[in-house]
Protein backbone atom coordinates (compact mmCIF):
# COMPACT_ATOMS: atom_id res chain seq x y z
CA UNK A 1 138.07 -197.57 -39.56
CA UNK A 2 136.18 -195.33 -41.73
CA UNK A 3 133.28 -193.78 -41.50
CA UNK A 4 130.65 -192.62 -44.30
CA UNK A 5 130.52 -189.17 -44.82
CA UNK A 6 126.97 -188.23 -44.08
CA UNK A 7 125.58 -186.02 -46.93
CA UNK A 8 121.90 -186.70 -46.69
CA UNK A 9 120.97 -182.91 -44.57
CA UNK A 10 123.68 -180.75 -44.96
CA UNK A 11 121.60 -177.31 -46.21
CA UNK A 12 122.89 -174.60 -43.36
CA UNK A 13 122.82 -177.53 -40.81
CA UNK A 14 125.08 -174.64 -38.16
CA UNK A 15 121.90 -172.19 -38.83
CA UNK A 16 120.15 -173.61 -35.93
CA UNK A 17 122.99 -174.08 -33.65
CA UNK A 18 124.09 -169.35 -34.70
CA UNK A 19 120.11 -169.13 -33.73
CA UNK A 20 120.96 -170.30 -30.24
CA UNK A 21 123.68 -168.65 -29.56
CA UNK A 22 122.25 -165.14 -31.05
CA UNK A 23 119.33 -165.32 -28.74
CA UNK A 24 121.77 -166.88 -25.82
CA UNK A 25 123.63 -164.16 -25.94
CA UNK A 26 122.89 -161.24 -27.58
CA UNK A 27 125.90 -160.98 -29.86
CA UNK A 28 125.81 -160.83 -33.85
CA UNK A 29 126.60 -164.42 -35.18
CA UNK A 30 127.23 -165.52 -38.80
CA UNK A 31 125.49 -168.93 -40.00
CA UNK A 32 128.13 -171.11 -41.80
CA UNK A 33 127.55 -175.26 -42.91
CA UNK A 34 125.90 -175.74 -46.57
CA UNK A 35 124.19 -172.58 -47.56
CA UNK A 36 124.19 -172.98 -51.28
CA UNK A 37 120.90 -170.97 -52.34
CA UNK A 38 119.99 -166.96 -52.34
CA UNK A 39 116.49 -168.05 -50.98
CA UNK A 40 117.94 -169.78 -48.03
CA UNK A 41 120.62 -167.64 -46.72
CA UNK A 42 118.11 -164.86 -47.40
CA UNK A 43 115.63 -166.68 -45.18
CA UNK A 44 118.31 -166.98 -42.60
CA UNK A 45 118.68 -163.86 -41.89
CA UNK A 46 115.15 -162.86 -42.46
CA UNK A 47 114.08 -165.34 -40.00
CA UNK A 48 116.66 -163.79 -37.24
CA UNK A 49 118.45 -167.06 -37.26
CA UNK A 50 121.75 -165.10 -38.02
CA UNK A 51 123.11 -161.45 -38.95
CA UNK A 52 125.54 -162.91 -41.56
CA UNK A 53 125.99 -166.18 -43.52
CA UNK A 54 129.26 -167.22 -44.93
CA UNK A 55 130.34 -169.26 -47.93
CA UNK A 56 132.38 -171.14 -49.47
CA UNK A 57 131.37 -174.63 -51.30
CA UNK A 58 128.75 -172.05 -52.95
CA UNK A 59 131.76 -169.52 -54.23
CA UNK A 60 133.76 -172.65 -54.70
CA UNK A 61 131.13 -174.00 -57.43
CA UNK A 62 130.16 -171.05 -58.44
CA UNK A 63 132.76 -167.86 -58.42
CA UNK A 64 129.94 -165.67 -59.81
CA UNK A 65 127.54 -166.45 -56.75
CA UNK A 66 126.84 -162.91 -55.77
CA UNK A 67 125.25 -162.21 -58.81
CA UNK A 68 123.47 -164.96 -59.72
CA UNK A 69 122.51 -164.70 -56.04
CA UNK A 70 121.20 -161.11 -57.06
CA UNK A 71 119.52 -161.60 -60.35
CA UNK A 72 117.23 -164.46 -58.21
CA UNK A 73 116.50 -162.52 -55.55
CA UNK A 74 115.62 -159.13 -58.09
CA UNK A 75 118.44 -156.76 -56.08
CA UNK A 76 120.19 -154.80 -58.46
CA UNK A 77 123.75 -156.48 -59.00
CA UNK A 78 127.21 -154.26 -58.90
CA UNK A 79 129.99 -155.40 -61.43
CA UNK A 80 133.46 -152.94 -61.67
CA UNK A 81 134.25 -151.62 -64.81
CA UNK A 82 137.04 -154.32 -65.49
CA UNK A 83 134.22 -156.83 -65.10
CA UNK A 84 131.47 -155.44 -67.21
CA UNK A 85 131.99 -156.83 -70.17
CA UNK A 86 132.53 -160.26 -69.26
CA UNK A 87 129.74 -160.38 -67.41
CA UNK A 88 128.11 -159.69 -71.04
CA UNK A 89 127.11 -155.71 -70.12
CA UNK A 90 128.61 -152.69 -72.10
CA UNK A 91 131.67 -151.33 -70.71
């Protein structure tokens, strides 16, 4: 038998569960499960919930992430040489 995929609260649903065991035990833990948006994996680690947050749906969907991640949050946004122009910037 299958079961329905459950989609309805997937946005960092592990954040809670690296908060736990951060303050459990002491060590640095990276949040993983659904972080899509700057804002929220910002406010992860902001809030202490985790040291780190990892991707990969987000880079999946979007392979330019970082700096659209960047641009939203205002932080200034790194692109190599090789990348520069099609990223629309002067080389």
């Amino acid at each position: 038998m299958n079961h329905a995929y459950n989609l309805l609260n997937l946005h960092s649903y592990q954040a809670g569960l690296a908060e736990q065991v951060r303050r459990r035990t002491g060590m640095p833990v990276r949040a993983v499960g659904g972080i899509a948006d700057p804002r929220q994996a910002q406010a992860i680690i902001e809030t202490g919930q985790a040291d780190q947050v990892a991707l990969a749906r987000a880079f999946l969907a979007d392979p330019r992430w970082v700096w659209r991640a960047a641009e939203t949050l205002g932080a200034p946004a790194y692109y190599a040489p090789q990348y520069r122009l099609g990223a629309g910037l002067r080389a």
